[in-house]
C-alpha atoms as a PDB file:
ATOM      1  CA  UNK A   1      67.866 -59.702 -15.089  1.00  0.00           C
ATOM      2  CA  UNK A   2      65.233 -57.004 -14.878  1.00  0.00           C
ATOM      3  CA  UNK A   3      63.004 -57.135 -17.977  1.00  0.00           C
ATOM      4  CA  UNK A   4      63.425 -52.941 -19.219  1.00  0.00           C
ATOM      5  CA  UNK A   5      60.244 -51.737 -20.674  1.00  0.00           C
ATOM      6  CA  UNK A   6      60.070 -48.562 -22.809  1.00  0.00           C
ATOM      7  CA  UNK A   7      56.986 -46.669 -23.057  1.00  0.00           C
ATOM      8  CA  UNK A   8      56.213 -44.362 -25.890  1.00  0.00           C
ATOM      9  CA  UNK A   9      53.134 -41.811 -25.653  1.00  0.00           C
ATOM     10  CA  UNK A  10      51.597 -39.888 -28.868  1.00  0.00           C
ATOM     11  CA  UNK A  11      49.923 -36.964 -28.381  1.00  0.00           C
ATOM     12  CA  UNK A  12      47.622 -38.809 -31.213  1.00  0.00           C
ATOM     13  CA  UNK A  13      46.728 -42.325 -31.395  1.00  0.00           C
ATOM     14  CA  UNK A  14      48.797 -45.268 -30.965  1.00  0.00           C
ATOM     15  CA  UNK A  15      50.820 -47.275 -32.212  1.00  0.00           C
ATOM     16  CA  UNK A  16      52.414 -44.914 -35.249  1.00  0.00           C
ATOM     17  CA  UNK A  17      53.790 -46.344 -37.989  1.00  0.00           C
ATOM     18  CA  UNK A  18      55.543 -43.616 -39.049  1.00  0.00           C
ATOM     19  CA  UNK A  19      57.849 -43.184 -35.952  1.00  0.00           C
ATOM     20  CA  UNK A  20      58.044 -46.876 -34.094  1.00  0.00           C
ATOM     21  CA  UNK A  21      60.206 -48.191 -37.176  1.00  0.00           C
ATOM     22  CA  UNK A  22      62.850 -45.394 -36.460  1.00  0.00           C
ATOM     23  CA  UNK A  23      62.266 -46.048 -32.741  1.00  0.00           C
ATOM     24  CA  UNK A  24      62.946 -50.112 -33.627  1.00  0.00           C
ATOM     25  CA  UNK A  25      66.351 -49.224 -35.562  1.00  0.00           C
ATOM     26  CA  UNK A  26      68.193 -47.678 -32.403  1.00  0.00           C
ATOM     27  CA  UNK A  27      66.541 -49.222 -29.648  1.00  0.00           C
ATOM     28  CA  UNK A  28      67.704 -53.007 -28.529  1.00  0.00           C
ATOM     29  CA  UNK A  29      64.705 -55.761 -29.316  1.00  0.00           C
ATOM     30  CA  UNK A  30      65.135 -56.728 -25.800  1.00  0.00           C
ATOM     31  CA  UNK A  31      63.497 -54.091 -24.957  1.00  0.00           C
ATOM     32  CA  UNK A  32      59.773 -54.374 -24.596  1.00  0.00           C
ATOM     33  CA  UNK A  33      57.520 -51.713 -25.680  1.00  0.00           C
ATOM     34  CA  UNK A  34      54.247 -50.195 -24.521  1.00  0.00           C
ATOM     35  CA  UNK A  35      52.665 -47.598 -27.317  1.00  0.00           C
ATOM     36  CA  UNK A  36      50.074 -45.671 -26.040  1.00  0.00           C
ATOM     37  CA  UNK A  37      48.314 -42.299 -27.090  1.00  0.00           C
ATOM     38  CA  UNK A  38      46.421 -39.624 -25.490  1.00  0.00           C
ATOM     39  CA  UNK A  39      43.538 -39.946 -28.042  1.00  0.00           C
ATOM     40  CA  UNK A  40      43.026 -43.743 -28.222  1.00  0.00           C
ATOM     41  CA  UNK A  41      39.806 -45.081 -27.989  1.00  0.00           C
ATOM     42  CA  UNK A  42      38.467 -41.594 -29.002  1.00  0.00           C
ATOM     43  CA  UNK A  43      36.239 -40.552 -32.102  1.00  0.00           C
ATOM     44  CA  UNK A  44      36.488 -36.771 -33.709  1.00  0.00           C
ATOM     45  CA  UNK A  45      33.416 -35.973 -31.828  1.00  0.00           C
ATOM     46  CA  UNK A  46      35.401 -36.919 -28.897  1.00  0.00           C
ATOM     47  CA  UNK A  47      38.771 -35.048 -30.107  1.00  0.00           C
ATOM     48  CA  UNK A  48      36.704 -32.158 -30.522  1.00  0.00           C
ATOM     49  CA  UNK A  49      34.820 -31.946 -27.745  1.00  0.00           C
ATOM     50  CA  UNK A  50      37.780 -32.298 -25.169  1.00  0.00           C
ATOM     51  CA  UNK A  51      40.845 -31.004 -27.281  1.00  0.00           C
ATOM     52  CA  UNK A  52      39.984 -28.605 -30.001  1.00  0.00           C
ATOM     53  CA  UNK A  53      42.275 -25.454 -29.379  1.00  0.00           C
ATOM     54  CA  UNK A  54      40.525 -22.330 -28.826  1.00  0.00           C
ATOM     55  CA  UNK A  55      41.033 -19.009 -30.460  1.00  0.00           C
ATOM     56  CA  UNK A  56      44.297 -17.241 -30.088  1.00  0.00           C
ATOM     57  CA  UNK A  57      45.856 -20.636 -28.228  1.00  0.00           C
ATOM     58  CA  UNK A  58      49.131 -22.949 -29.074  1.00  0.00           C
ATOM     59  CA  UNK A  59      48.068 -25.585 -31.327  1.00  0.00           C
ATOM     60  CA  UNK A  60      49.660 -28.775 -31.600  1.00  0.00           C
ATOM     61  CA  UNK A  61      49.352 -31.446 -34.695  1.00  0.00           C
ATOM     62  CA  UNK A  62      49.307 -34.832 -34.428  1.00  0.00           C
ATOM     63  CA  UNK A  63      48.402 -38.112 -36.603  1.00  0.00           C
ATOM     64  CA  UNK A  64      45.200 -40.617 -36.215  1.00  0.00           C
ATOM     65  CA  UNK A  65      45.224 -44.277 -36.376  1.00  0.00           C
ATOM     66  CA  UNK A  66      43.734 -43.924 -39.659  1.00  0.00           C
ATOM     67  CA  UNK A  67      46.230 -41.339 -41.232  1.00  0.00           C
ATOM     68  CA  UNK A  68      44.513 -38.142 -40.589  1.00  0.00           C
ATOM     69  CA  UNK A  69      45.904 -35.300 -38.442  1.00  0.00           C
ATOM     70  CA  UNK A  70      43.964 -33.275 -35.833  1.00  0.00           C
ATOM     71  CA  UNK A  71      44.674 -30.119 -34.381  1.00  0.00           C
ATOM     72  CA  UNK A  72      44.617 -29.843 -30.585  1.00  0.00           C
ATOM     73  CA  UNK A  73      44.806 -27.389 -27.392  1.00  0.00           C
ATOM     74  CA  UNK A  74      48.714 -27.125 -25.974  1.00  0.00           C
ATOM     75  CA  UNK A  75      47.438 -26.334 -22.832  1.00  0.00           C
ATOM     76  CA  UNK A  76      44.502 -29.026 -23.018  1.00  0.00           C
ATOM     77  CA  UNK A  77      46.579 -31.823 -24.264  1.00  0.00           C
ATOM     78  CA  UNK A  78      48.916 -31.186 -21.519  1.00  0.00           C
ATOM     79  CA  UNK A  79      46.226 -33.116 -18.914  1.00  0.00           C
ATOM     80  CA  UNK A  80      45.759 -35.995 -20.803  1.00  0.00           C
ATOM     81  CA  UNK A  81      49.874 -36.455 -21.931  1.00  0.00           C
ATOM     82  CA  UNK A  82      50.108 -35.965 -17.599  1.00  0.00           C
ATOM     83  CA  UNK A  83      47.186 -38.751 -17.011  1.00  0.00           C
ATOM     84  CA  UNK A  84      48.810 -41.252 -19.439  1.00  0.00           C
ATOM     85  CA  UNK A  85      52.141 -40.798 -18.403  1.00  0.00           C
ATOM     86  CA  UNK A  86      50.785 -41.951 -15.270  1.00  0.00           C
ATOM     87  CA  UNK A  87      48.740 -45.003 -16.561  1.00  0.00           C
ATOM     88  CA  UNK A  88      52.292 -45.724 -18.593  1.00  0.00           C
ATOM     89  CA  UNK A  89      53.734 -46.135 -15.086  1.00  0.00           C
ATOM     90  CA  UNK A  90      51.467 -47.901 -13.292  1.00  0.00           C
ATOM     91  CA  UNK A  91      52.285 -50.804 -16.092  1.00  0.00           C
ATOM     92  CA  UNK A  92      55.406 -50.498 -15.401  1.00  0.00           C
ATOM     93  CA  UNK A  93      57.043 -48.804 -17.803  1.00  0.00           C
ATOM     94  CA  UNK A  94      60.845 -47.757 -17.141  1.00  0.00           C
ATOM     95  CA  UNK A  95      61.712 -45.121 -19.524  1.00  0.00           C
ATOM     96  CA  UNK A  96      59.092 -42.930 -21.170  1.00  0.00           C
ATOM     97  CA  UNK A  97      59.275 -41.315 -24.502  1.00  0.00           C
ATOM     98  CA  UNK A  98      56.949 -38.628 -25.771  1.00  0.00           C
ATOM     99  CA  UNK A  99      56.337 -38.590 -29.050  1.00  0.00           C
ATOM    100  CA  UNK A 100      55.934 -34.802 -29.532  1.00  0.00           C
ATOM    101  CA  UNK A 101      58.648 -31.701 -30.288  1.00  0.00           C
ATOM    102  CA  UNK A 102      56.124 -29.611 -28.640  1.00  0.00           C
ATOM    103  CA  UNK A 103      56.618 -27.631 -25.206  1.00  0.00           C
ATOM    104  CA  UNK A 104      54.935 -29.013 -22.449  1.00  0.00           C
ATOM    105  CA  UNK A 105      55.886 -27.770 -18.751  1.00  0.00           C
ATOM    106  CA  UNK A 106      56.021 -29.319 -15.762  1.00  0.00           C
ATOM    107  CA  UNK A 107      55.728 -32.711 -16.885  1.00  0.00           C
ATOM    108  CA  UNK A 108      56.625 -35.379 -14.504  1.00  0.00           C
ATOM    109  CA  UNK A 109      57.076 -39.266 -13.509  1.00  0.00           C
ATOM    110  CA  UNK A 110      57.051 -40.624 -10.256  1.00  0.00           C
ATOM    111  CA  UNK A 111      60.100 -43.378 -11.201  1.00  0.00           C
ATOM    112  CA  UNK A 112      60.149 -43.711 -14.992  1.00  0.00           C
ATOM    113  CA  UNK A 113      62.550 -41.582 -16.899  1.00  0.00           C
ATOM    114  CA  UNK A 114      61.026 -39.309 -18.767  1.00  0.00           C
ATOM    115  CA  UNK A 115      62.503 -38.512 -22.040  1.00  0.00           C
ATOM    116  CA  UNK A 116      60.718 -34.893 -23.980  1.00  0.00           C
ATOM    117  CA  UNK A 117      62.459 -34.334 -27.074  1.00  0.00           C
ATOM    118  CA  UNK A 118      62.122 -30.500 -26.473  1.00  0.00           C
ATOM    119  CA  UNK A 119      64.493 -31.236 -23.755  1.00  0.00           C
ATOM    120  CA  UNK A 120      67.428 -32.792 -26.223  1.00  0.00           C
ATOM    121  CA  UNK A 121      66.934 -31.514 -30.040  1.00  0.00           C
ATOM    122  CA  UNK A 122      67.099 -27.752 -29.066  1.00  0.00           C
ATOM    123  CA  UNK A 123      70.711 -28.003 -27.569  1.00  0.00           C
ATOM    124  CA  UNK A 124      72.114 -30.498 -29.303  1.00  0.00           C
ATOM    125  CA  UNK A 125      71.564 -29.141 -32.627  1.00  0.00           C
ATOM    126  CA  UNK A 126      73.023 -26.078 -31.419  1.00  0.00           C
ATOM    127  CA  UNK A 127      75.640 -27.701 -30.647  1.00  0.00           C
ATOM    128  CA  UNK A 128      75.641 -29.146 -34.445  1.00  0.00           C
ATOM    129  CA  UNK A 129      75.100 -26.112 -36.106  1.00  0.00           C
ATOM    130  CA  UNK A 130      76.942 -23.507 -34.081  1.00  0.00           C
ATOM    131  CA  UNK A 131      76.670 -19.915 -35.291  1.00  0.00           C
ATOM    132  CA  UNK A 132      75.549 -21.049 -38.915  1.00  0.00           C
ATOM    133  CA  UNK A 133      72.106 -20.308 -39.987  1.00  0.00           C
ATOM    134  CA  UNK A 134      69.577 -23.115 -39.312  1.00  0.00           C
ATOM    135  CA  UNK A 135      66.089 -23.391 -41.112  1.00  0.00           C
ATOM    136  CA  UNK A 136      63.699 -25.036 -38.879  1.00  0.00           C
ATOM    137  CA  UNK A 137      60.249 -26.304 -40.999  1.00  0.00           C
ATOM    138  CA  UNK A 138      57.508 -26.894 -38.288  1.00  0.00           C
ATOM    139  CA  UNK A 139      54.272 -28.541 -39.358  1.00  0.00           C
ATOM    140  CA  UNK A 140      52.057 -25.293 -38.774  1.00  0.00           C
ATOM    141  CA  UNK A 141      52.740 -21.220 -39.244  1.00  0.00           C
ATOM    142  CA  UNK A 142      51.313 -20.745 -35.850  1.00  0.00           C
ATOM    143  CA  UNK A 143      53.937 -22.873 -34.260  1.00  0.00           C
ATOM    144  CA  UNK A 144      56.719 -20.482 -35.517  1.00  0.00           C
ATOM    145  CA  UNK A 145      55.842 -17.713 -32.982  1.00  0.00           C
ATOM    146  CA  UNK A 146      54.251 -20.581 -29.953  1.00  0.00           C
ATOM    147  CA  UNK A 147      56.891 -23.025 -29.827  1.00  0.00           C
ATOM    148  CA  UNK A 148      59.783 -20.382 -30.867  1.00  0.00           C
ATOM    149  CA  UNK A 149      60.794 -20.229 -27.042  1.00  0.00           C
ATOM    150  CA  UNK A 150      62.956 -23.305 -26.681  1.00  0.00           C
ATOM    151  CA  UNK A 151      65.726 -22.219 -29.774  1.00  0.00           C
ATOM    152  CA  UNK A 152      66.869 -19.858 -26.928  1.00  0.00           C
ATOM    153  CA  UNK A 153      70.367 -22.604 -27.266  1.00  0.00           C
ATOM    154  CA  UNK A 154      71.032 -21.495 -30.800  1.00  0.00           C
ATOM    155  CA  UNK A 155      73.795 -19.181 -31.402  1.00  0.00           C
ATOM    156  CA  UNK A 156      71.624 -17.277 -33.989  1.00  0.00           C
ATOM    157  CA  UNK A 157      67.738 -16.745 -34.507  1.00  0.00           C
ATOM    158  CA  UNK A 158      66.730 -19.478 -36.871  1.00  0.00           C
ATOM    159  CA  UNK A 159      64.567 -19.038 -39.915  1.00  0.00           C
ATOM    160  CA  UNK A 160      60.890 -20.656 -39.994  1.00  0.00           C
ATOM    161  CA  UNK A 161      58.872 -22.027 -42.961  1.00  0.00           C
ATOM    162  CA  UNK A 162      55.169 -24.162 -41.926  1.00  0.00           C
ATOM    163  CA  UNK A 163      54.662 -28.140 -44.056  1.00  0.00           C
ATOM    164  CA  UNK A 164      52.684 -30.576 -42.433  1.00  0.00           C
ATOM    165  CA  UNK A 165      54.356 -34.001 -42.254  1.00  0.00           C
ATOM    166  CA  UNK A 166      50.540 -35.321 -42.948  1.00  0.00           C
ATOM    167  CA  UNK A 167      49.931 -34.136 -46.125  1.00  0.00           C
ATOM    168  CA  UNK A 168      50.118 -35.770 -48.944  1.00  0.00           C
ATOM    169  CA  UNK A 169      53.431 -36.439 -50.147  1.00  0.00           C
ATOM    170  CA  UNK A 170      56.826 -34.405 -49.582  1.00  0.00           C
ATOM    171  CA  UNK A 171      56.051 -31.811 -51.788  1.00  0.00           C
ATOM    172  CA  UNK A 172      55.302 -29.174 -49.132  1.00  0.00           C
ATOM    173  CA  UNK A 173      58.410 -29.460 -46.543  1.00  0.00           C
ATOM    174  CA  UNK A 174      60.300 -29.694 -50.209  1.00  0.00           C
ATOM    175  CA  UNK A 175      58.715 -26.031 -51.077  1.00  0.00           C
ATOM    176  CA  UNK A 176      59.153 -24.824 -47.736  1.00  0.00           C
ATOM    177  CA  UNK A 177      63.023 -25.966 -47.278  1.00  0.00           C
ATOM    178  CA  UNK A 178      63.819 -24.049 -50.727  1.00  0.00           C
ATOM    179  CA  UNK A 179      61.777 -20.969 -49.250  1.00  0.00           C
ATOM    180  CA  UNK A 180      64.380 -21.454 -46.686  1.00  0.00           C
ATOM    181  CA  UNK A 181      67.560 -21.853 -48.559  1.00  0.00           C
ATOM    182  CA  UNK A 182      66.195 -18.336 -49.958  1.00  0.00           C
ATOM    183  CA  UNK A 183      66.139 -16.677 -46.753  1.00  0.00           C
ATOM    184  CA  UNK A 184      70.246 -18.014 -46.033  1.00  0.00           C
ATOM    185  CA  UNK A 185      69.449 -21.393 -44.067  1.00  0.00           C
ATOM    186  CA  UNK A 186      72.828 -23.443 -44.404  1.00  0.00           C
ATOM    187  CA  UNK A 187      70.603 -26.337 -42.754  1.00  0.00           C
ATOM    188  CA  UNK A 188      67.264 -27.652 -41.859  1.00  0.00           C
ATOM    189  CA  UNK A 189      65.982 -29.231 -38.506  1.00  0.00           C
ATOM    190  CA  UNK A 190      62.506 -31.347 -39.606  1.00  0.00           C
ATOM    191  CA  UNK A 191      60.728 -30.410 -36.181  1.00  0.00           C
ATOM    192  CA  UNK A 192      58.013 -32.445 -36.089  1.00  0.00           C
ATOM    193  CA  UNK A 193      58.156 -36.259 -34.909  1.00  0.00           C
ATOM    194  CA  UNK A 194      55.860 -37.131 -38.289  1.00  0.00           C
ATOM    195  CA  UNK A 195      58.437 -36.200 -40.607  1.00  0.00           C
ATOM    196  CA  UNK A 196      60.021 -39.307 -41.684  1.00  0.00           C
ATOM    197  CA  UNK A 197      63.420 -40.524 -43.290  1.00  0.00           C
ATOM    198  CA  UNK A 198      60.772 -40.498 -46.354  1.00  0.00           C
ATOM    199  CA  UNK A 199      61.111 -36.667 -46.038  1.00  0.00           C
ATOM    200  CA  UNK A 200      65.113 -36.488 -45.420  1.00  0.00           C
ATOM    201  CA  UNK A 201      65.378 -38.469 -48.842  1.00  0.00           C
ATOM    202  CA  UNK A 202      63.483 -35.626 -50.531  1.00  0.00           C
ATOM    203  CA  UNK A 203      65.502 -33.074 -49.327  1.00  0.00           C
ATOM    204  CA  UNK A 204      68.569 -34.268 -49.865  1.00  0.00           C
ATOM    205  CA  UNK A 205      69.105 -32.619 -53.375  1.00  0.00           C
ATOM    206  CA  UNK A 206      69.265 -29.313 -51.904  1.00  0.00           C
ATOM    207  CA  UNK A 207      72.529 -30.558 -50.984  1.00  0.00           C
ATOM    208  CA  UNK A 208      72.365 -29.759 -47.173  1.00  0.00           C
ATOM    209  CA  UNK A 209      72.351 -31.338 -43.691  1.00  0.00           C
ATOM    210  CA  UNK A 210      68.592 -31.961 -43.038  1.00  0.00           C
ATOM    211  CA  UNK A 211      67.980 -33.106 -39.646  1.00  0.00           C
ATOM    212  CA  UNK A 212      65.198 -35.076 -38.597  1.00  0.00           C
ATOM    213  CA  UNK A 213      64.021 -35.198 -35.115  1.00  0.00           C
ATOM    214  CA  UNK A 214      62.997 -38.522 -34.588  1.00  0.00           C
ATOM    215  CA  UNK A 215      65.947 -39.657 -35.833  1.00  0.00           C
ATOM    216  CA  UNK A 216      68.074 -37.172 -32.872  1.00  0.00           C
ATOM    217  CA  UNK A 217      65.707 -38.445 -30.151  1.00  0.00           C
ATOM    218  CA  UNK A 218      65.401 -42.209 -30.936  1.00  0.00           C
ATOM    219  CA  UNK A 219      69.607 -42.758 -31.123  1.00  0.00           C
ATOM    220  CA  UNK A 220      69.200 -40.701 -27.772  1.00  0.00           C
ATOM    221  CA  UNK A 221      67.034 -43.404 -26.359  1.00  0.00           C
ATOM    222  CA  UNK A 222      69.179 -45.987 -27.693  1.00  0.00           C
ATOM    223  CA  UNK A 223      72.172 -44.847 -25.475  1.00  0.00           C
ATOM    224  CA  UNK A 224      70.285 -43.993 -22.815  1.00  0.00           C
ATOM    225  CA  UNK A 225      68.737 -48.201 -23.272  1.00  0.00           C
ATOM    226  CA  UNK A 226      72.023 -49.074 -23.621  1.00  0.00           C
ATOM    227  CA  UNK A 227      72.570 -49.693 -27.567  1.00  0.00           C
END
């Protein structure tokens, strides 16, 4: 039987801690896994040099083998997500996984199956929440005008409040999802793939569906593995 290998690329450094047990709970052991990151290997200096965003551009977050987060280029960090997709292939990875909400276009694979949660989360949750009012929390305030484009599926505009998953503690997404339950949000879609079940739990006393991301995408990738 062919041996099915899953690769899973972070637009940060890999592997990351916070996601791969989530990944582990939906996808079969049997499985074998590649992590991989567009920023291994690299230093700040390095980050900086190559990926730092420049005025006025969409800027994507992301988490560092030692806990940090960095801010990067959308456009920029586009290459390198294309170059290790590639290198993900060439070790023979059959399915893909990137480990990012954000928008990237015109990504592609040769063979692999290439799985962008931008691609699933949008529709499905529209699917979920129909014409009631979701509250979307993404980890920066500049992200709720850049990466706004692909809730187009929603059957109403959603409402938008900024917590970084990389802070300390839940105490931010917790003050941002009550901001939303102000403004009418009968829901809340964590859009970031840092936001853990850690943050679900401390939502769940505003006694609403909270939907985490990771969570959508990895029981994706466990049917698509087959269980």
């Amino acid at each position: 039987m062919h041996e099915r290998v899953l690769g899973t690329l972070t637009i940060g450094q890999a592997p990351r801690p916070d996601v791969v047990p989530i990944l582990d709970r939906h996808v079969s052991g049997r499985v074998r896994r590649i992590h991989r990151g567009v920023l291994d290997g690299m230093t700040r200096s390095d980050i900086d040099a190559r990926y730092r965003p420049p005025e006025g551009e969409p800027v994507l977050i992301t988490r560092l083998l030692d806990g940090s987060s960095v801010q990067l280029s959308r456009a920029r960090t586009r290459e390198g997500v294309q170059q290790a997709l590639t290198q993900l292939e060439e070790e023979g990875c059959d399915v893909i996984l990137l480990l990012c909400t954000g928008t990237f276009d015109g990504l592609e694979c040769r063979k692999a199956w290439l799985v962008e949660p931008d691609h699933i989360i949008p529709p499905l949750v529209a699917g979920l929440v129909q014409r009631r009012q979701l509250g979307i929390i993404v980890p920066l305030t500049s992200q709720m005008g850049s990466e706004s484009g692909k809730w187009r599926p929603l059957g109403r505009p959603p409402v938008f409040a900024a917590a970084s998953p990389y802070g300390e503690g839940p105490g931010p997404a917790i003050q941002a999802a009550e901001d939303l339950r102000r403004h009418g949000a009968e829901a809340i879609l964590l859009d970031c793939i840092g936001f853990t079940e850690h943050h679900r739990t401390a939502l769940a006393p505003l006694g609403m569906p909270v939907i985490l991301s990771n969570a959508v995408v990895a029981k994706a990738l466990g049917e698509l593995l087959g269980g």
